[in-house]
N, C-alpha and C. Protein backbone atom coordinates (compact mmCIF):
# COMPACT_ATOMS: atom_id res chain seq x y z
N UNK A 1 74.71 47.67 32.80
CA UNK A 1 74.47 46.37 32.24
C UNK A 1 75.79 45.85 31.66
N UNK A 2 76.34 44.64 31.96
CA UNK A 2 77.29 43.87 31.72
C UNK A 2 77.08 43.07 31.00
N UNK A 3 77.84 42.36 30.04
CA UNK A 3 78.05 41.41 29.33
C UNK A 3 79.52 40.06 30.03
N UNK A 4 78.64 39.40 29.70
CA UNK A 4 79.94 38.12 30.79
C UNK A 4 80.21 37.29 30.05
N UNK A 5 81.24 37.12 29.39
CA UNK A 5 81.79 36.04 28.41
C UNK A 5 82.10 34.75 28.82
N UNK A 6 81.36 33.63 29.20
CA UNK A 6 82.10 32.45 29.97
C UNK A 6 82.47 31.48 28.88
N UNK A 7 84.13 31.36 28.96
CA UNK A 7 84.67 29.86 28.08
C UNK A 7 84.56 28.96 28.93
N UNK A 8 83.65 27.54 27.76
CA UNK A 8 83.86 26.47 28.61
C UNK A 8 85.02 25.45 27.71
N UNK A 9 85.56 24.57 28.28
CA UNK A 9 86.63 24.13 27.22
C UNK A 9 86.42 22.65 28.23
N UNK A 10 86.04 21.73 27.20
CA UNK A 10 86.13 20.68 27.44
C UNK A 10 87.43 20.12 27.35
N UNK A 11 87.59 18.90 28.42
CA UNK A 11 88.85 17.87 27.59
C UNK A 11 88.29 16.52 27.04
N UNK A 12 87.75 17.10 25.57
CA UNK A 12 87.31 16.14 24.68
C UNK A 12 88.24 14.54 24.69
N UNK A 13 89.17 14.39 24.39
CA UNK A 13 89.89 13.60 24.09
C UNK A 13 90.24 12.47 25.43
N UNK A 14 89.90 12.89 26.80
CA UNK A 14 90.32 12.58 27.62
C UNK A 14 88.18 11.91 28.24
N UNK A 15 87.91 12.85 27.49
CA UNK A 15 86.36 12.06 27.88
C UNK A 15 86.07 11.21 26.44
N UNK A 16 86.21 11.33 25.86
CA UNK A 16 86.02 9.79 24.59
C UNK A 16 86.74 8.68 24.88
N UNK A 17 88.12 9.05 25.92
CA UNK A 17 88.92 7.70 26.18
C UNK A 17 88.01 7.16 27.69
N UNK A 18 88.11 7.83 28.25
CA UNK A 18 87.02 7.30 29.83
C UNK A 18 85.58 6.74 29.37
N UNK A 19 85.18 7.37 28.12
CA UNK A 19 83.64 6.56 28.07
C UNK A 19 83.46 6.21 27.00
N UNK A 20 84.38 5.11 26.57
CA UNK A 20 84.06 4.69 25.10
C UNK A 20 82.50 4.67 24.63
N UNK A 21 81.63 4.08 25.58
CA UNK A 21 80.38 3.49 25.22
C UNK A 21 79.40 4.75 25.60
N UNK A 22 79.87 5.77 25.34
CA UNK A 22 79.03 7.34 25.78
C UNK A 22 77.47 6.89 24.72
N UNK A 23 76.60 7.56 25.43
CA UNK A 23 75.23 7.59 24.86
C UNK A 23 75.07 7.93 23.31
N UNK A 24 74.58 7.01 22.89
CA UNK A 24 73.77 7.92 21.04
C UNK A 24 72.60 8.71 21.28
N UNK A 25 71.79 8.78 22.62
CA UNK A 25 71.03 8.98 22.28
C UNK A 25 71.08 10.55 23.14
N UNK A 26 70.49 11.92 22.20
CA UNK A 26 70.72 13.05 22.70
C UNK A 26 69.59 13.44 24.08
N UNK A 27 68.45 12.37 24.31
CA UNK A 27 67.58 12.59 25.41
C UNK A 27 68.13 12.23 27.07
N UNK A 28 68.93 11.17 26.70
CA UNK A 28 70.04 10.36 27.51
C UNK A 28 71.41 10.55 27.70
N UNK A 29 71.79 11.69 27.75
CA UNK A 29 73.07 11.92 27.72
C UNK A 29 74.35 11.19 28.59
N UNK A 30 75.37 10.69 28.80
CA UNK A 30 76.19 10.31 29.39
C UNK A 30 76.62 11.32 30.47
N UNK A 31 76.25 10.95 31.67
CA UNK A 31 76.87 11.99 32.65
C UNK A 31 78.44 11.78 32.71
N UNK A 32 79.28 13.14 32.65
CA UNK A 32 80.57 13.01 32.67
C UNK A 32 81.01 13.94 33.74
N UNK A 33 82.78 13.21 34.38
CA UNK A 33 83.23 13.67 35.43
C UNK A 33 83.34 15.23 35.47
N UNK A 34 83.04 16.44 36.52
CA UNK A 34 83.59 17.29 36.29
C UNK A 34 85.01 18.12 36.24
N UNK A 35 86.41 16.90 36.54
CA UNK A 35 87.22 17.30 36.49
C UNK A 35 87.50 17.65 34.70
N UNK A 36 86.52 17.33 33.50
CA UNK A 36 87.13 17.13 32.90
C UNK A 36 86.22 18.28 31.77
N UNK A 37 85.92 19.11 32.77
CA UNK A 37 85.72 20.85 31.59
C UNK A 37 85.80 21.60 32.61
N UNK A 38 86.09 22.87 32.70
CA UNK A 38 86.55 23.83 32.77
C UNK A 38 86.06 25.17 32.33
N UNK A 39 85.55 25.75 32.76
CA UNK A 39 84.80 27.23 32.96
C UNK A 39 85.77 28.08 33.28
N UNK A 40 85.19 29.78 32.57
CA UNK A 40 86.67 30.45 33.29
C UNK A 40 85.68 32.06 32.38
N UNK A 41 85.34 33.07 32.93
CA UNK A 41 85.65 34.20 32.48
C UNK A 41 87.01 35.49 32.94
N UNK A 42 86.57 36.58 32.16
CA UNK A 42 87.56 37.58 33.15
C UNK A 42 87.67 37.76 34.78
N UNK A 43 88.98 37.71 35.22
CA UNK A 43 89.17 37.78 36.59
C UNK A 43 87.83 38.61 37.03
N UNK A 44 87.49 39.50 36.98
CA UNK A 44 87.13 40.63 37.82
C UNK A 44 86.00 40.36 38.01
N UNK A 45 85.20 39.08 37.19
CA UNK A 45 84.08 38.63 37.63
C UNK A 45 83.89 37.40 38.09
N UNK A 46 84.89 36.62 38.42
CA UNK A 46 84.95 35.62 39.47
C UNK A 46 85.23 35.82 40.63
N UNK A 47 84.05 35.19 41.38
CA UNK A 47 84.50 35.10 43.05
C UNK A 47 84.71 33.68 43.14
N UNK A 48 86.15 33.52 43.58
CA UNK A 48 86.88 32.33 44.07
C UNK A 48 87.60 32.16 42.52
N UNK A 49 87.44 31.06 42.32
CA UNK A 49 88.39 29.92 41.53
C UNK A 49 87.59 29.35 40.06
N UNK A 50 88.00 29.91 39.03
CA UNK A 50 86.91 28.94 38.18
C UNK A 50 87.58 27.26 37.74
N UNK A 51 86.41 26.82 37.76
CA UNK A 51 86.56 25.41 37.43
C UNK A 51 85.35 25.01 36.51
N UNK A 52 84.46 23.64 36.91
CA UNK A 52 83.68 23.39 36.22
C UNK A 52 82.41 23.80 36.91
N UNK A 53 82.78 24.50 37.97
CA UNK A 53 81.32 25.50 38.75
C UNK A 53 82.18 26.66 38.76
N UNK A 54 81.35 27.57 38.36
CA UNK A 54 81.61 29.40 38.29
C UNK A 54 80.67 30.20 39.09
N UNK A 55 81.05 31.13 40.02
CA UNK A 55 80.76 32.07 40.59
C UNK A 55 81.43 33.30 40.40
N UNK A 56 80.11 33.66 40.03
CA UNK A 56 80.10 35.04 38.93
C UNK A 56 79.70 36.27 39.75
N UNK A 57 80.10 37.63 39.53
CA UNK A 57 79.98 38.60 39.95
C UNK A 57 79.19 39.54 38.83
N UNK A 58 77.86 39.30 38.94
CA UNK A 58 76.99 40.38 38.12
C UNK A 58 75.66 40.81 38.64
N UNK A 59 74.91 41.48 38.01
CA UNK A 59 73.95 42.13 38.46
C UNK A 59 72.34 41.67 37.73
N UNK A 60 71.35 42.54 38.24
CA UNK A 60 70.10 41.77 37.54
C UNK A 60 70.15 42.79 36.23
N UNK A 61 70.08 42.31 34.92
CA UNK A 61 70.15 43.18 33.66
C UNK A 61 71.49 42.93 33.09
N UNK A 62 72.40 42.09 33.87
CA UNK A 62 73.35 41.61 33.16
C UNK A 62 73.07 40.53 32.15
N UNK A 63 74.06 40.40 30.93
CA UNK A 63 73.76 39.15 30.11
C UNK A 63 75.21 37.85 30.47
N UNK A 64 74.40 36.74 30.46
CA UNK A 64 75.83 36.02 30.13
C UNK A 64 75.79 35.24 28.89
N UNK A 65 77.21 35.04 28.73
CA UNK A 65 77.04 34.12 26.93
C UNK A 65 78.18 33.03 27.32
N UNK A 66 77.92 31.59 27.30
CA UNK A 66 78.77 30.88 27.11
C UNK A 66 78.90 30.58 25.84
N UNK A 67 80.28 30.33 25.67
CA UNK A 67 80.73 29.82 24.45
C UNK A 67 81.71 28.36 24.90
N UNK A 68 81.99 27.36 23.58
CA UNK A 68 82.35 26.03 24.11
C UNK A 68 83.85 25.99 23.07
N UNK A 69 85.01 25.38 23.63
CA UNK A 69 85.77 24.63 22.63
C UNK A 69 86.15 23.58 23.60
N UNK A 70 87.17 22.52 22.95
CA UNK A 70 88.15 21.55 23.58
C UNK A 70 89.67 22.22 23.99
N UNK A 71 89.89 21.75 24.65
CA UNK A 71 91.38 21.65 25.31
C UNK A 71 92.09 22.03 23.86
N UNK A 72 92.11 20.86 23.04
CA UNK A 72 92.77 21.10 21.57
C UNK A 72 92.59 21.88 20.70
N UNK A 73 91.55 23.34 21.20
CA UNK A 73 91.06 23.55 19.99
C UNK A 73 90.34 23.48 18.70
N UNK A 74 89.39 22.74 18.94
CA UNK A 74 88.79 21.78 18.54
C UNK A 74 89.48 20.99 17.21
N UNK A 75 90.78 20.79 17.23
CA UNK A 75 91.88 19.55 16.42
C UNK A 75 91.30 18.62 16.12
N UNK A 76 91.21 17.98 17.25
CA UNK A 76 91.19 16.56 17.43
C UNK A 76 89.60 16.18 17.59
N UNK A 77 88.74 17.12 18.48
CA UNK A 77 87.47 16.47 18.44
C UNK A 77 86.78 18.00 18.65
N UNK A 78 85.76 17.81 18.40
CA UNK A 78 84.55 19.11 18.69
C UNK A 78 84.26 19.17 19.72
N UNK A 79 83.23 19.90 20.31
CA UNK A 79 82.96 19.66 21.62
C UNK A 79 81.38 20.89 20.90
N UNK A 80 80.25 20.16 21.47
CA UNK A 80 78.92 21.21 20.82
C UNK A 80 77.72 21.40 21.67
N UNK A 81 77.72 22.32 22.68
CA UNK A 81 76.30 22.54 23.66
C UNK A 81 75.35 22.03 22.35
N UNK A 82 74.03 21.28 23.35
CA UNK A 82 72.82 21.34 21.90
C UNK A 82 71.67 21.47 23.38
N UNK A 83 71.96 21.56 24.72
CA UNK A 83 70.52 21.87 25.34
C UNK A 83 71.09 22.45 26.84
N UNK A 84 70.38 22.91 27.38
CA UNK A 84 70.33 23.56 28.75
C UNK A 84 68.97 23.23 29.45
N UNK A 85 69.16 22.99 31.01
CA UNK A 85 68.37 22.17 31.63
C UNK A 85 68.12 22.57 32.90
N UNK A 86 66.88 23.34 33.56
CA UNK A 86 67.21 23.78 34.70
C UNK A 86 65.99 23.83 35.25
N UNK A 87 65.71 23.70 36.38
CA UNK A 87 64.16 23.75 36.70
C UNK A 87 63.93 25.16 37.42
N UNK A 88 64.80 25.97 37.74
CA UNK A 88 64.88 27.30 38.54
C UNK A 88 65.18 28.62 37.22
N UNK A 89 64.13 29.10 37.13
CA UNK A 89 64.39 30.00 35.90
C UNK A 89 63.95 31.56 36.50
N UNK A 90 64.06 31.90 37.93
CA UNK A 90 63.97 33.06 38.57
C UNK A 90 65.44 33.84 38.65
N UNK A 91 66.46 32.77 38.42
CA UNK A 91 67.71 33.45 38.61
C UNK A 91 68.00 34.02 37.42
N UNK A 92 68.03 33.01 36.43
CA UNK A 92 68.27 33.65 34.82
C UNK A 92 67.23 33.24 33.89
N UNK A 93 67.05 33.74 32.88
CA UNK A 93 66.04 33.03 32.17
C UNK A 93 67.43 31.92 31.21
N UNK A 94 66.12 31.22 30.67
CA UNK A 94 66.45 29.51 29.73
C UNK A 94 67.55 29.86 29.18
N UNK A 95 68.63 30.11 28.68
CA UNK A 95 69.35 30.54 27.50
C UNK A 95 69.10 30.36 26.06
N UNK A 96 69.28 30.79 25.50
CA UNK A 96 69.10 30.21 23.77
C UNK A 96 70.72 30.13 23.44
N UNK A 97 70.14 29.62 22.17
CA UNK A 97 71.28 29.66 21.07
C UNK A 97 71.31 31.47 20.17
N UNK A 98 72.92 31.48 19.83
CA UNK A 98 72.56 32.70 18.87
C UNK A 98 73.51 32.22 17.71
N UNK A 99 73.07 32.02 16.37
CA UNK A 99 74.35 31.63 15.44
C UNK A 99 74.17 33.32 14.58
N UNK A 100 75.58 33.03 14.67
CA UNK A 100 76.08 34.86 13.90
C UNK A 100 77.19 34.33 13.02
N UNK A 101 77.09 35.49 11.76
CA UNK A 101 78.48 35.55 11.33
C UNK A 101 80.00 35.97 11.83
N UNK A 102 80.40 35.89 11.29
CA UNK A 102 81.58 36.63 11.66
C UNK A 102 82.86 36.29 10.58
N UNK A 103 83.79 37.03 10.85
CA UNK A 103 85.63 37.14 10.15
C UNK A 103 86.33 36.85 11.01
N UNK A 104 87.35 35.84 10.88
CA UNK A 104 88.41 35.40 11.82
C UNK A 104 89.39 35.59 11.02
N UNK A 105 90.96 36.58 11.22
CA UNK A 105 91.59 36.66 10.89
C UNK A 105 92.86 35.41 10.89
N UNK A 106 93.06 34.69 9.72
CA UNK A 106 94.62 33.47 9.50
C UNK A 106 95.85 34.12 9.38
N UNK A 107 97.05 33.85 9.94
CA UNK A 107 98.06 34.50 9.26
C UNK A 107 98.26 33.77 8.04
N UNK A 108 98.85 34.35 6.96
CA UNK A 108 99.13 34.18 5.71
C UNK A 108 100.28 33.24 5.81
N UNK A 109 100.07 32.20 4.48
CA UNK A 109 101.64 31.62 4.45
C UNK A 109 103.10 31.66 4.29
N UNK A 110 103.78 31.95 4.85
CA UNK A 110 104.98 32.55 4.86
C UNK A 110 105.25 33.94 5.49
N UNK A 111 104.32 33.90 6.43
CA UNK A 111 104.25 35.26 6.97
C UNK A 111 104.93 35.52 7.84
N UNK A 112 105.42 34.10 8.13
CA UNK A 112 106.35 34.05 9.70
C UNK A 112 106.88 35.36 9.72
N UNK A 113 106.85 35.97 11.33
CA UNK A 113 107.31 37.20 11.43
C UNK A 113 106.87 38.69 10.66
N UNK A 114 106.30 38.13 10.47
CA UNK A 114 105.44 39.45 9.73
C UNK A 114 104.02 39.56 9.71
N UNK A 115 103.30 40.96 10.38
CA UNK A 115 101.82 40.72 10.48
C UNK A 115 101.38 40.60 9.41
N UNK A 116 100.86 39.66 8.79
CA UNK A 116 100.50 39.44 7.20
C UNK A 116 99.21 38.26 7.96
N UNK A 117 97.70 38.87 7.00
CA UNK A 117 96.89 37.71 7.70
C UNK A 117 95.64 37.92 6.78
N UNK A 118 95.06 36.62 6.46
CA UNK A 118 93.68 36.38 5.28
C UNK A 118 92.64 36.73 6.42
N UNK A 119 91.33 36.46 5.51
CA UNK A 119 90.49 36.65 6.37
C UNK A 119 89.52 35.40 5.87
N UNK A 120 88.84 34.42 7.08
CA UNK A 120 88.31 33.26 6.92
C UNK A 120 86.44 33.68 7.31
N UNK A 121 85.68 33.74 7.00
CA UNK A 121 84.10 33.72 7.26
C UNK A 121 83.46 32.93 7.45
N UNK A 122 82.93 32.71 8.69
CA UNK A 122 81.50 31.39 8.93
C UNK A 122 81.27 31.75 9.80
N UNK A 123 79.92 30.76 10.30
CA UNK A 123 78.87 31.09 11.00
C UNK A 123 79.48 30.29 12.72
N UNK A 124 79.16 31.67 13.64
CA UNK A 124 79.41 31.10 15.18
C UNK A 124 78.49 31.13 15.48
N UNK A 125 78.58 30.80 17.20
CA UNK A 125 77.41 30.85 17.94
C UNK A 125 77.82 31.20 19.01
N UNK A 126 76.52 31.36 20.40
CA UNK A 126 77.07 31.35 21.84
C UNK A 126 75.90 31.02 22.61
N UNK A 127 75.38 30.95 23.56
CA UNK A 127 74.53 30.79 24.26
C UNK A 127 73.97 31.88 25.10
N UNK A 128 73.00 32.74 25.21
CA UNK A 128 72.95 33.90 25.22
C UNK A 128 71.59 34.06 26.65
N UNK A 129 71.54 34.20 27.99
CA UNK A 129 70.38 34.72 29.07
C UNK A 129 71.04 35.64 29.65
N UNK A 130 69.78 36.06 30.24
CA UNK A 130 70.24 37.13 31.13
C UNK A 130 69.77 36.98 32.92
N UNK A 131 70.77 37.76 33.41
CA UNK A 131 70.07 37.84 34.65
C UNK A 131 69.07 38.45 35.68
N UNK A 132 68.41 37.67 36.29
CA UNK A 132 66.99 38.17 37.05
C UNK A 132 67.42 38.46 38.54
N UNK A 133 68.56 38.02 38.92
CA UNK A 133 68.09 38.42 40.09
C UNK A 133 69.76 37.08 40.55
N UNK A 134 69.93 37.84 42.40
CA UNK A 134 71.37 37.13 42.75
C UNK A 134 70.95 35.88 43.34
N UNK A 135 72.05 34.96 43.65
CA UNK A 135 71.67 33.72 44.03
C UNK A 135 72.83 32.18 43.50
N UNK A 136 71.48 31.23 43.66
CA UNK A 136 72.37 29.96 43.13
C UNK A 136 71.50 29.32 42.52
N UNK A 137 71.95 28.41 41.08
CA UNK A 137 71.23 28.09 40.71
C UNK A 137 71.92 26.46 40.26
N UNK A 138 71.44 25.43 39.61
CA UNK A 138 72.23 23.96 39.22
C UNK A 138 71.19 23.91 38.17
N UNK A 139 72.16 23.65 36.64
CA UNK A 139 71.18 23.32 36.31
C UNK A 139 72.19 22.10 35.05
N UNK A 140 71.72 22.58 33.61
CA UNK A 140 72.48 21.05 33.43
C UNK A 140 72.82 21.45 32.04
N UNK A 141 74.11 21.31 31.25
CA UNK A 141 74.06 21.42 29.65
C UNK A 141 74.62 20.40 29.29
N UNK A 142 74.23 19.85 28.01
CA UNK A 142 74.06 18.43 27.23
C UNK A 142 74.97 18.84 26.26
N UNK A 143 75.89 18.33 26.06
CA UNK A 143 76.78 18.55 24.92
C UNK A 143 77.23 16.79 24.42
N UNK A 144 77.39 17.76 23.00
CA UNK A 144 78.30 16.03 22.24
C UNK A 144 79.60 16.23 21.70
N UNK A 145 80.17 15.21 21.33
CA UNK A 145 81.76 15.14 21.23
C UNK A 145 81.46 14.50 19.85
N UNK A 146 82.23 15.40 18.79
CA UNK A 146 82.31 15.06 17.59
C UNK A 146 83.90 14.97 17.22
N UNK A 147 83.95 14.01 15.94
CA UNK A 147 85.63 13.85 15.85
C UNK A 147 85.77 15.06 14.44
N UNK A 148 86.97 14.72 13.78
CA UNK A 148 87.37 15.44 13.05
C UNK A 148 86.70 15.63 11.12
N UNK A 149 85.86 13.81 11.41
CA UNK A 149 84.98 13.58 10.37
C UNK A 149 83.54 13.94 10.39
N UNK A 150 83.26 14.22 11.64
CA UNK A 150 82.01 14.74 12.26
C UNK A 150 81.82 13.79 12.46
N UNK A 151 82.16 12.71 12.95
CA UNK A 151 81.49 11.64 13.46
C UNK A 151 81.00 11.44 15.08
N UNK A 152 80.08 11.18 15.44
CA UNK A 152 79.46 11.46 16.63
C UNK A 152 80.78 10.15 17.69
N UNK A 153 80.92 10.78 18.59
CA UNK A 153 81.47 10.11 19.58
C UNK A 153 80.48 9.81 21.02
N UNK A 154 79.52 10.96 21.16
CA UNK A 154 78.56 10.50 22.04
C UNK A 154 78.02 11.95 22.40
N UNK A 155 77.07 11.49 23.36
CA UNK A 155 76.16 13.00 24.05
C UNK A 155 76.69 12.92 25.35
N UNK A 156 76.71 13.79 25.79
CA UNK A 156 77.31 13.74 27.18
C UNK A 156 76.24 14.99 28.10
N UNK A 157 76.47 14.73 29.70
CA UNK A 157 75.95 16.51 30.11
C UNK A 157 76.74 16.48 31.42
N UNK A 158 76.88 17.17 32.29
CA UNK A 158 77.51 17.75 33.52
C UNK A 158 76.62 18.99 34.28
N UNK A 159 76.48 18.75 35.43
CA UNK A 159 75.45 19.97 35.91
C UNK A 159 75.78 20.47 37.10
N UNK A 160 76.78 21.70 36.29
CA UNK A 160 77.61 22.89 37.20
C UNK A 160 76.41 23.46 37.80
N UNK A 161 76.57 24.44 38.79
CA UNK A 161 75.94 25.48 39.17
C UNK A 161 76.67 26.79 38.84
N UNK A 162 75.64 27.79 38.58
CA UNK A 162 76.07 29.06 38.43
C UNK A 162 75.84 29.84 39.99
N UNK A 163 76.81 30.54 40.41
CA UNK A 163 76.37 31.49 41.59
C UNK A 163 76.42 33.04 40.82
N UNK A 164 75.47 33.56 41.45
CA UNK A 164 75.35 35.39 40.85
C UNK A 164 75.41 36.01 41.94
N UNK A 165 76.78 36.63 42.05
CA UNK A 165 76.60 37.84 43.74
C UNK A 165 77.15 38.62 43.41
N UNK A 166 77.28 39.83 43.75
CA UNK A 166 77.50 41.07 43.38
C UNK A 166 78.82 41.76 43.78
């Protein structure tokens, strides 16, 4: 049994400028281009090329977990899965949410050059199913673009497909 880490990394900043007038409303999301997120786990479990469709190399009893940031890091704007959408739930089941704690290590000020580093605490998350079985599946995640005040910039969704082959 495997665990599959998939980053997705939006380019927040580059989709708030293309759709000024993005949706308020989270039922209605703004469909956005897929040149403009980006999927990617460890080599050894991609077959082909990741982009904003991933083909994955795992098994049935594997888990996968996406996790989300922006291009920037989330600097400049957030970027926040809030739903998953799929009408084929033989390949993987629904995903959930999981919010966990955790410690992220800062380097200290003036540390330049020297491992010297605080330790910062709050709450993450990831998106957490597993797999049933190999195949293809399309399905859809709804995310929104928040700025640096939390101010909503819009809902958006894009609907990659996952492939599972072994």
């Amino acid at each position: 049994m495997a665990e599959l880490n998939v980053l997705i990394a939006f380019d927040a900043a580059t989709i708030v400028e293309q759709y000024p007038n993005a949706s308020k409303n989270p039922d209605a999301p703004t469909q956005v281009d897929h040149n403009l997120i980006y999927m990617t786990t460890r080599q050894d479990h991609i077959i082909g090329t990741s982009g904003a469709e991933l083909n994955l190399r795992a098994k049935p009893g594997d888990f996968i977990m996406w996790r989300e940031t922006t291009l920037s890091l989330n600097k400049e704007y957030k970027a926040l899965l809030y739903k998953y959408v799929s009408t084929d739930h033989d390949l993987i089941d629904p995903p959930k949410i999981q919010v966990f704690p955790v410690t992220y290590p800062l380097p200290k000020k003036g540390a330049e050059g020297r491992p010297e580093f605080g330790t910062q605490k709050y709450q993450d998350h990831r998106w957490l199913t597993s797999v049933n079985d190999t195949g293809k599946v399309t399905y859809h995640f709804y995310f929104q673009i928040l700025d640096n005040d939390l101010k909503l910039k819009g809902y958006f969704q894009w609907d990659p497909f996952i492939t599972i082959g072994p």
